[in-house]
C-alpha atoms as a PDB file:
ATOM      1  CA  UNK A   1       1.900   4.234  12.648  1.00  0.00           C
ATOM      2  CA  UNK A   2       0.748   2.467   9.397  1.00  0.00           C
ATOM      3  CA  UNK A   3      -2.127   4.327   8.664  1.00  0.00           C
ATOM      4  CA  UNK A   4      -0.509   7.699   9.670  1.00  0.00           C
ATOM      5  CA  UNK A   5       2.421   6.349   7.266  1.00  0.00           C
ATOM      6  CA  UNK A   6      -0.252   6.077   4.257  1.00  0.00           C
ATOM      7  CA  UNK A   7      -1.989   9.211   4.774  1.00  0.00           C
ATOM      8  CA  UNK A   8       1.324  10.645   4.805  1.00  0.00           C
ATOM      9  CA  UNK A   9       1.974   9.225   1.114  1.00  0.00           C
ATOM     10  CA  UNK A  10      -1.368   9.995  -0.167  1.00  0.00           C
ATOM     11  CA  UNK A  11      -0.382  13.937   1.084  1.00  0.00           C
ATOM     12  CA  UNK A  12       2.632  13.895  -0.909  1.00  0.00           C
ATOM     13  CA  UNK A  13       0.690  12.478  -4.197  1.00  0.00           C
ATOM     14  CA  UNK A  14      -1.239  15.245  -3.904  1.00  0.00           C
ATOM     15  CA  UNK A  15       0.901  18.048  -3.566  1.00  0.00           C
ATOM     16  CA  UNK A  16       3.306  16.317  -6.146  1.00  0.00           C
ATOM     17  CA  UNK A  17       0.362  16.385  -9.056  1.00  0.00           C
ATOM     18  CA  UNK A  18      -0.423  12.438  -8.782  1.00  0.00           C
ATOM     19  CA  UNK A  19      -3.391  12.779  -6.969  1.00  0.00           C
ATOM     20  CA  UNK A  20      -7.011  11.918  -8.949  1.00  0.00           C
ATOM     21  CA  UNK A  21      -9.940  14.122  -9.071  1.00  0.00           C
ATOM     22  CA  UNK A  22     -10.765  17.626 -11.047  1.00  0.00           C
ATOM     23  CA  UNK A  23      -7.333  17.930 -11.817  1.00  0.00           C
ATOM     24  CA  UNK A  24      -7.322  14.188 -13.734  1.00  0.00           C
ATOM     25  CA  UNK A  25      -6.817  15.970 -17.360  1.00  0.00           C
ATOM     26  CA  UNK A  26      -3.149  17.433 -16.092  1.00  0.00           C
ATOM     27  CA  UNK A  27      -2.385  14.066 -13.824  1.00  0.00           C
ATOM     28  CA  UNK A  28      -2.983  11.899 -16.617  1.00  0.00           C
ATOM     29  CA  UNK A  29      -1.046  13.256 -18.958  1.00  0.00           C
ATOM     30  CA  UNK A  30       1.685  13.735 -17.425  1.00  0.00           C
ATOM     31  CA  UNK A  31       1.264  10.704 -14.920  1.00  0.00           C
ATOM     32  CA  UNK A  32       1.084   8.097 -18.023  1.00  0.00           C
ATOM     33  CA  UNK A  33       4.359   9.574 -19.203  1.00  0.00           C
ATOM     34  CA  UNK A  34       2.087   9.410 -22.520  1.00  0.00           C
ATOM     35  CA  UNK A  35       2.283  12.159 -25.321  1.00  0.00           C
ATOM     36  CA  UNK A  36       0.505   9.910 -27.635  1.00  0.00           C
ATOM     37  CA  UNK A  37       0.033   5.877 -27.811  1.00  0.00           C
ATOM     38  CA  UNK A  38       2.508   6.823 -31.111  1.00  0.00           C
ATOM     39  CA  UNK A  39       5.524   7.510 -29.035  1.00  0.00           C
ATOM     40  CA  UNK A  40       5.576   3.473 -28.271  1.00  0.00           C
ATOM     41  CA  UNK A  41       5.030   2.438 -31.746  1.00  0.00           C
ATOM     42  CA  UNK A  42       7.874   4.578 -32.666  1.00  0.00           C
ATOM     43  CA  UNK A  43      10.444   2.945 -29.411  1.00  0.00           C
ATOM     44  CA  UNK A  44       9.183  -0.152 -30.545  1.00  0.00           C
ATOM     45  CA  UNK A  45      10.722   0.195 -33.835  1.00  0.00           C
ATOM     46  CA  UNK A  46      14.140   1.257 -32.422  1.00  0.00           C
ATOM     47  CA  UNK A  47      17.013  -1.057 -33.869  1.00  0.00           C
ATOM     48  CA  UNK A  48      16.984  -2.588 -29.994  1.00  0.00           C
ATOM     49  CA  UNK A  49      13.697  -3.796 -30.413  1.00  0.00           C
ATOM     50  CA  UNK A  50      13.314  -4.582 -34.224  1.00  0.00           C
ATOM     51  CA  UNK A  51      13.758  -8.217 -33.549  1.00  0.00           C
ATOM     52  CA  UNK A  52      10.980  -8.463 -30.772  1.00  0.00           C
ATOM     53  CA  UNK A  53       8.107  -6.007 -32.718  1.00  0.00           C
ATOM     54  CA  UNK A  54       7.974  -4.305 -36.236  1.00  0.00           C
ATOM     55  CA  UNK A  55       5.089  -2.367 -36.150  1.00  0.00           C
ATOM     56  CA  UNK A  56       2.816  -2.541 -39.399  1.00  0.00           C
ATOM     57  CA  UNK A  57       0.016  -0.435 -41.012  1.00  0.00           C
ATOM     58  CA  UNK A  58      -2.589  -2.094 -39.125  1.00  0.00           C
ATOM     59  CA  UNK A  59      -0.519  -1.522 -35.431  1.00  0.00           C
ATOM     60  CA  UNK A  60      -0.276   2.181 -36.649  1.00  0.00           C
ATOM     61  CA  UNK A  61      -4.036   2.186 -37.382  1.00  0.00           C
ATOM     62  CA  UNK A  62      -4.640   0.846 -34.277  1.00  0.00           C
ATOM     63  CA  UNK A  63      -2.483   2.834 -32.117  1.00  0.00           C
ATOM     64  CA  UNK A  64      -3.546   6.001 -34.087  1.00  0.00           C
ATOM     65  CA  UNK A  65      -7.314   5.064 -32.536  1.00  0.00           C
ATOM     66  CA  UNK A  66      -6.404   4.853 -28.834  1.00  0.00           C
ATOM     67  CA  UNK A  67      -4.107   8.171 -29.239  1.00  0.00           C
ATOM     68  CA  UNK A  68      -7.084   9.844 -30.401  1.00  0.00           C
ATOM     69  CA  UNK A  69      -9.143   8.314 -27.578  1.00  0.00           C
ATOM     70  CA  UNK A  70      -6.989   9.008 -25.186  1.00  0.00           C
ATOM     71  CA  UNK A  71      -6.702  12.477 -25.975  1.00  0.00           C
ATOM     72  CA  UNK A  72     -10.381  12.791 -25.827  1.00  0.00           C
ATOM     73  CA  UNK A  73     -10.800  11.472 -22.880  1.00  0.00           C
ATOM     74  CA  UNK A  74      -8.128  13.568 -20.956  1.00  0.00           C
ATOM     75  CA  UNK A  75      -9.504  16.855 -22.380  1.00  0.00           C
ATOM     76  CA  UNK A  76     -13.227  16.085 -20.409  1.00  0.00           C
ATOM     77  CA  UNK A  77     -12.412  19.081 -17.420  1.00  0.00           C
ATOM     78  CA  UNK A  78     -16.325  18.693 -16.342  1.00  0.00           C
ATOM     79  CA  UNK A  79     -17.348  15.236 -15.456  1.00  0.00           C
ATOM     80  CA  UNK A  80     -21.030  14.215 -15.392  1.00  0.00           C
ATOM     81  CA  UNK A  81     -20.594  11.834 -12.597  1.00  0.00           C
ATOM     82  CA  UNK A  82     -17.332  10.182 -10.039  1.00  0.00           C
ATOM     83  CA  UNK A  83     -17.396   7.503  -8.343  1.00  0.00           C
ATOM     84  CA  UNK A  84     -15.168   6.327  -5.591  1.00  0.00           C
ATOM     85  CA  UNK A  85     -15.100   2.935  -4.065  1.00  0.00           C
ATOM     86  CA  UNK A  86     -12.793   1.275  -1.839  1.00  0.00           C
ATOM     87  CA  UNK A  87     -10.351  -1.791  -2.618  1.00  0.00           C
ATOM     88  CA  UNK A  88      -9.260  -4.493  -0.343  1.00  0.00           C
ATOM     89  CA  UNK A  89      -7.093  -6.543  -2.697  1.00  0.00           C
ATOM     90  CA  UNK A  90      -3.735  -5.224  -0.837  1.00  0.00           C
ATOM     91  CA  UNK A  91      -2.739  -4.842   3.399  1.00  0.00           C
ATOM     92  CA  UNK A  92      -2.987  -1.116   3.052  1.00  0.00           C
ATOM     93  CA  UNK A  93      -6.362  -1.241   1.358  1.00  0.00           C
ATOM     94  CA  UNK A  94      -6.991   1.053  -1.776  1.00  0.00           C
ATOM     95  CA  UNK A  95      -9.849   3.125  -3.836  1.00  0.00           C
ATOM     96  CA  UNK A  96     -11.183   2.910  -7.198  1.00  0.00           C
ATOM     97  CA  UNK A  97     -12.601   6.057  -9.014  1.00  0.00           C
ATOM     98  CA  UNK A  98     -14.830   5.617 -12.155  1.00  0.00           C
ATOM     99  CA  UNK A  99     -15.372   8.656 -14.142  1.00  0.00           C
ATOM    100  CA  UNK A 100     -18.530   8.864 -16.026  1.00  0.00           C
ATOM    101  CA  UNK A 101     -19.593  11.475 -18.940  1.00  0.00           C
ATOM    102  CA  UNK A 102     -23.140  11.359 -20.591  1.00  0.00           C
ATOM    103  CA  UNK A 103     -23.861   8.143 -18.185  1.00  0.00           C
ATOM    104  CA  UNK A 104     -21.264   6.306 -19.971  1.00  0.00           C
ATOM    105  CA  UNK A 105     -18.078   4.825 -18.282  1.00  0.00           C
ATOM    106  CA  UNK A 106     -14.727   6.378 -20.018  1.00  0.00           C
ATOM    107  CA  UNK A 107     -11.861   6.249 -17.363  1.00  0.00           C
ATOM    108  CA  UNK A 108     -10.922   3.748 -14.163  1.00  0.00           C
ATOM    109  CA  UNK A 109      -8.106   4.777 -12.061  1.00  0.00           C
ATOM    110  CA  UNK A 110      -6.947   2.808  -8.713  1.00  0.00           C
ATOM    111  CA  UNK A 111      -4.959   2.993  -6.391  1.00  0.00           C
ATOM    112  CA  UNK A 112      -3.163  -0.096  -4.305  1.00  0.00           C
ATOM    113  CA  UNK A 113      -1.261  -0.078  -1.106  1.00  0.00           C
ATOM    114  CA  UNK A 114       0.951  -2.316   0.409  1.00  0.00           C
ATOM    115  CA  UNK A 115       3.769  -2.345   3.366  1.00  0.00           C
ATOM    116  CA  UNK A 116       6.628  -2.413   0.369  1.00  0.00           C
ATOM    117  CA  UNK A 117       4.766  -1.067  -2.395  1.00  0.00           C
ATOM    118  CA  UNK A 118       1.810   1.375  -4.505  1.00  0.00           C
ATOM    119  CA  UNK A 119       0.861   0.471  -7.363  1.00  0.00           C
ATOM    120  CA  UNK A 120      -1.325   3.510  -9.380  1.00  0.00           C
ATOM    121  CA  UNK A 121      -3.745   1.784 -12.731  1.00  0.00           C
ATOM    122  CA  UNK A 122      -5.513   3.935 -14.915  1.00  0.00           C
ATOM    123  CA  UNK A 123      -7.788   2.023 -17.835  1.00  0.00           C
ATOM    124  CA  UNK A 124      -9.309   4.391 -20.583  1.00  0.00           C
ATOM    125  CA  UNK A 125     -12.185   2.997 -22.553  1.00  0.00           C
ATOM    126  CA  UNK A 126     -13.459   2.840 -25.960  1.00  0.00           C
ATOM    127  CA  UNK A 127     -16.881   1.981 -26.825  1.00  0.00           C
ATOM    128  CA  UNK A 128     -17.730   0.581 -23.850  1.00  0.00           C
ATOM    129  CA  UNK A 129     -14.335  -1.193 -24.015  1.00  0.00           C
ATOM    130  CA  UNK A 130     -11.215  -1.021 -22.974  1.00  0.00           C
ATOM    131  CA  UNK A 131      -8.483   0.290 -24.936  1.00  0.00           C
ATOM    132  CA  UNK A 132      -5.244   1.079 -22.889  1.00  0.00           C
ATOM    133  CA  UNK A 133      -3.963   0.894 -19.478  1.00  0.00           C
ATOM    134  CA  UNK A 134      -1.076   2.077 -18.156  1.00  0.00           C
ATOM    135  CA  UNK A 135       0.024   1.314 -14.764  1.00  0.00           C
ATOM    136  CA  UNK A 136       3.227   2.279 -12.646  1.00  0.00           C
ATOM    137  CA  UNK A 137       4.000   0.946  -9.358  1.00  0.00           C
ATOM    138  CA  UNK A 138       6.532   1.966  -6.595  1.00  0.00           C
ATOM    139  CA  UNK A 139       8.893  -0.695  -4.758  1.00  0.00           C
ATOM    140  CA  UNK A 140       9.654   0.520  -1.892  1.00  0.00           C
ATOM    141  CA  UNK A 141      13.191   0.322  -0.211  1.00  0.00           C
ATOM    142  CA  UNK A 142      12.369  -0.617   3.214  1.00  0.00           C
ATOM    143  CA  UNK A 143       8.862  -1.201   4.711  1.00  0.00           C
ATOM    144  CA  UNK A 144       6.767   2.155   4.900  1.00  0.00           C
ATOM    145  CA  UNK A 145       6.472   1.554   8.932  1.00  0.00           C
ATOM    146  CA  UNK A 146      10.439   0.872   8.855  1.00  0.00           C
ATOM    147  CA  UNK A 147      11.407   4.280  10.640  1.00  0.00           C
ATOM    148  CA  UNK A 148      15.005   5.775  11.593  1.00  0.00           C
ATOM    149  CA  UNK A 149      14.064   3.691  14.926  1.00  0.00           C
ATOM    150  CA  UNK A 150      13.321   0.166  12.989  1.00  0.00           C
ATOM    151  CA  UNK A 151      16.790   1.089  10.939  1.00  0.00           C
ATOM    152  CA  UNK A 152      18.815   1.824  14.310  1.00  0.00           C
ATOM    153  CA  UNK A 153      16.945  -1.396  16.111  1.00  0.00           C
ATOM    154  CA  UNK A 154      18.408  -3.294  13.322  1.00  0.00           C
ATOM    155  CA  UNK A 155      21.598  -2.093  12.532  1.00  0.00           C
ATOM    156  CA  UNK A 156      20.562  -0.922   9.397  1.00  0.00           C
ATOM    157  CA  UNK A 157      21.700   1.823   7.089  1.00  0.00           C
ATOM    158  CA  UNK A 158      18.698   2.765   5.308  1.00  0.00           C
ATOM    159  CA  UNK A 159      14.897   3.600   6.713  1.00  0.00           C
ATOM    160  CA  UNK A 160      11.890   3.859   4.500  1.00  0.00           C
ATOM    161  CA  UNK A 161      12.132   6.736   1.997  1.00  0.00           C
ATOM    162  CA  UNK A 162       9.555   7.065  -0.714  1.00  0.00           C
ATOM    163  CA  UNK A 163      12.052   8.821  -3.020  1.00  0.00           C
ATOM    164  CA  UNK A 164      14.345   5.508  -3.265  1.00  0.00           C
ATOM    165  CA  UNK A 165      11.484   3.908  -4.499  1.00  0.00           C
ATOM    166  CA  UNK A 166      11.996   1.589  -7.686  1.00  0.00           C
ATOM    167  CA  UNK A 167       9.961   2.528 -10.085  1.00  0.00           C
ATOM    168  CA  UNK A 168       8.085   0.766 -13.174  1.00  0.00           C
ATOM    169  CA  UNK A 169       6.060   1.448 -15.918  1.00  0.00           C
ATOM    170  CA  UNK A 170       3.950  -0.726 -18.567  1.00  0.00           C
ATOM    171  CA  UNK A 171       1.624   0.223 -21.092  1.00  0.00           C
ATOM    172  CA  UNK A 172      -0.646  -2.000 -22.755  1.00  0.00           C
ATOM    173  CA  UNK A 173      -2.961  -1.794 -25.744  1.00  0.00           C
ATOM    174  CA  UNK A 174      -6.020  -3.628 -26.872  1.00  0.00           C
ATOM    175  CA  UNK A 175      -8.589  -3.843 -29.811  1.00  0.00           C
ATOM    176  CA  UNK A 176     -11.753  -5.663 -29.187  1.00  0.00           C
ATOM    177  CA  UNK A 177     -11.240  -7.232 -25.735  1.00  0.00           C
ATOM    178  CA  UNK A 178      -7.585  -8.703 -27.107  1.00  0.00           C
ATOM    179  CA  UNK A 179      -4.211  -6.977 -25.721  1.00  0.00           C
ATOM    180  CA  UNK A 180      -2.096  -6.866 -28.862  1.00  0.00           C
ATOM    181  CA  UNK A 181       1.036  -4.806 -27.603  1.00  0.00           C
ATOM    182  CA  UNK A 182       2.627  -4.369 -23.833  1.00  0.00           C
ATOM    183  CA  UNK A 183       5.517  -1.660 -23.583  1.00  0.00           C
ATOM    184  CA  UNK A 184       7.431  -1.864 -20.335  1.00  0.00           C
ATOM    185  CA  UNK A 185       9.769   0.851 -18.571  1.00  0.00           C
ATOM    186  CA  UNK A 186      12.469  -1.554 -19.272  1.00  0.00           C
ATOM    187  CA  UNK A 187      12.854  -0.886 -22.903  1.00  0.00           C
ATOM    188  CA  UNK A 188      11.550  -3.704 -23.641  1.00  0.00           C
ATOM    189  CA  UNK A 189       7.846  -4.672 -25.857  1.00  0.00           C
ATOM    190  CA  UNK A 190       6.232  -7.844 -26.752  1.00  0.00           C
ATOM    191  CA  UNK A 191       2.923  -8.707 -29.701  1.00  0.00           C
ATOM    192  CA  UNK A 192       2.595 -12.203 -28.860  1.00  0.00           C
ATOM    193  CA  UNK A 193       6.172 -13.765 -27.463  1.00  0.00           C
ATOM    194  CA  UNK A 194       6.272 -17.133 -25.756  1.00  0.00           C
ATOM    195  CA  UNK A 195       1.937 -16.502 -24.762  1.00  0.00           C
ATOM    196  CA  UNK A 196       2.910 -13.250 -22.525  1.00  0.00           C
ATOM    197  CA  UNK A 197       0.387 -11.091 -23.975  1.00  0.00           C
ATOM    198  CA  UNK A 198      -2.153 -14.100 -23.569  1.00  0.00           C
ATOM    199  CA  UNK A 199      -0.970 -14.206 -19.765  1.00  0.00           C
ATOM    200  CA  UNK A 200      -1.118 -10.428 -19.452  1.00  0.00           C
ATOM    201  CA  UNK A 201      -4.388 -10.130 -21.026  1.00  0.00           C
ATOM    202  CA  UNK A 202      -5.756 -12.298 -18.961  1.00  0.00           C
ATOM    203  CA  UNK A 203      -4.353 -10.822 -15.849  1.00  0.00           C
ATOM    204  CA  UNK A 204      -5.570  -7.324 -16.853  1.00  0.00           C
ATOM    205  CA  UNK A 205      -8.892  -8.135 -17.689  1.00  0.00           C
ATOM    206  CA  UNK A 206      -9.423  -9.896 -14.719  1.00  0.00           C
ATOM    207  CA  UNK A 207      -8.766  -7.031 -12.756  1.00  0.00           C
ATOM    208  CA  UNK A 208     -10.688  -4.600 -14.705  1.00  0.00           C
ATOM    209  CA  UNK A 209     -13.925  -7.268 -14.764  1.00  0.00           C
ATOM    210  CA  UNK A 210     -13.635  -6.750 -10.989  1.00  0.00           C
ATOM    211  CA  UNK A 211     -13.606  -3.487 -10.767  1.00  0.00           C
ATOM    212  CA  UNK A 212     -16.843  -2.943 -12.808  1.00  0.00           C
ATOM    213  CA  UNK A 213     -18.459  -5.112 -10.840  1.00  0.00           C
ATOM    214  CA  UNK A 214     -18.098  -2.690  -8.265  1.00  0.00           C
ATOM    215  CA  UNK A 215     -20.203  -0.192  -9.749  1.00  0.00           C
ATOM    216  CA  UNK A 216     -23.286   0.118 -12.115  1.00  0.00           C
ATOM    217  CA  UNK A 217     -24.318   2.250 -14.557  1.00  0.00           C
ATOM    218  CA  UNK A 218     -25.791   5.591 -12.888  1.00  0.00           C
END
């Protein structure tokens, strides 16, 4: 039931324009919910969030870099090389695809699965480092094996349905291996409060040091 479950949601990605692949330029774009790296700088200087980050010359400079990156790297249509490799980390498993282009790694995006929740990363690169990742995951409201059956057995009112998901975002943005600004779907942003961006960047790069240790240069 599980597996048919998952294959189920990985259908509806697909046909809903979240699935990676040849059409990664269009997903991307619209998947990061990211017109330009700019678009946070500007929300970040909002009179809600003033008091938390006031972006300067150099965050502008800085952002202005991974906007152009960015857009670079979603315009590549023809790949030189993919590779796809699966993940473990969650129940429902997972894959990884690296996208190469001249033999050099631009773009990592994964995919995790769990019985409450997906979680979708996507890390763009810079000179051989990385720059920005953005990563949304899905809470789901009931188990995904948690069927009108499950709901009845249990004198519930609600069985699993993908579209009452709860849904967050976060974007985060580094410069020479150090994450200097998070955005989250919340509103809210952070440059360095009470060590979170030391915690995060930590967490992040941990991740990503795993995942290219799944795969060499080819």
């Amino acid at each position: 039931m599980r597996t048919i479950l998952r294959y189920t949601l990985v259908f509806f990605f697909s046909v809903s324009g979240l699935s990676c692949g040849k059409n990664e330029k269009n997903n991307s774009s619209k998947e990061s919910g990211l017109n330009s790296p700019y678009t946070d700088t500007q929300k970040a200087r909002s009179k809600r969030q003033r008091s938390e980050f006031k972006a300067t010359d150099l965050d502008i400079a800085r952002l202005k870099v991974i906007r152009e990156n960015y857009r670079r790297i979603n315009s590549i249509t023809n790949w030189s090389g993919i590779k796809v490799e699966e993940l473990l980390e969650t129940t429902e498993g997972g894959e990884a695809s690296f996208y190469y282009q001249k033999g050099n790694l631009e773009k990592i995006t994964t995919r995790n699965y769990g019985e409450t929740f997906q979680l979708i990363t996507e890390y763009f690169l810079l000179k051989k480092q990385l720059c920005f990742v953005y990563e949304k995951s899905f809470q789901y409201n009931r188990p995904m094996y948690y069927d009108i059956a499950a709901m009845k057995e249990n004198n519930d009112t609600e069985a699993f349905d993908f579209e009452k998901s709860k849904v967050t975002e976060s974007r985060s943005y580094f410069e020479n291996g150090q994450l200097f600004l998070q955005t989250r779907s919340t509103g809210s942003s952070s440059s360095d409060k009470h060590n979170s961006l030391k915690n995060e960047q930590q967490r992040i790069l941990s991740d990503f040091k795993m995942l290219l240790g799944k795969v060499k240069q080819p």
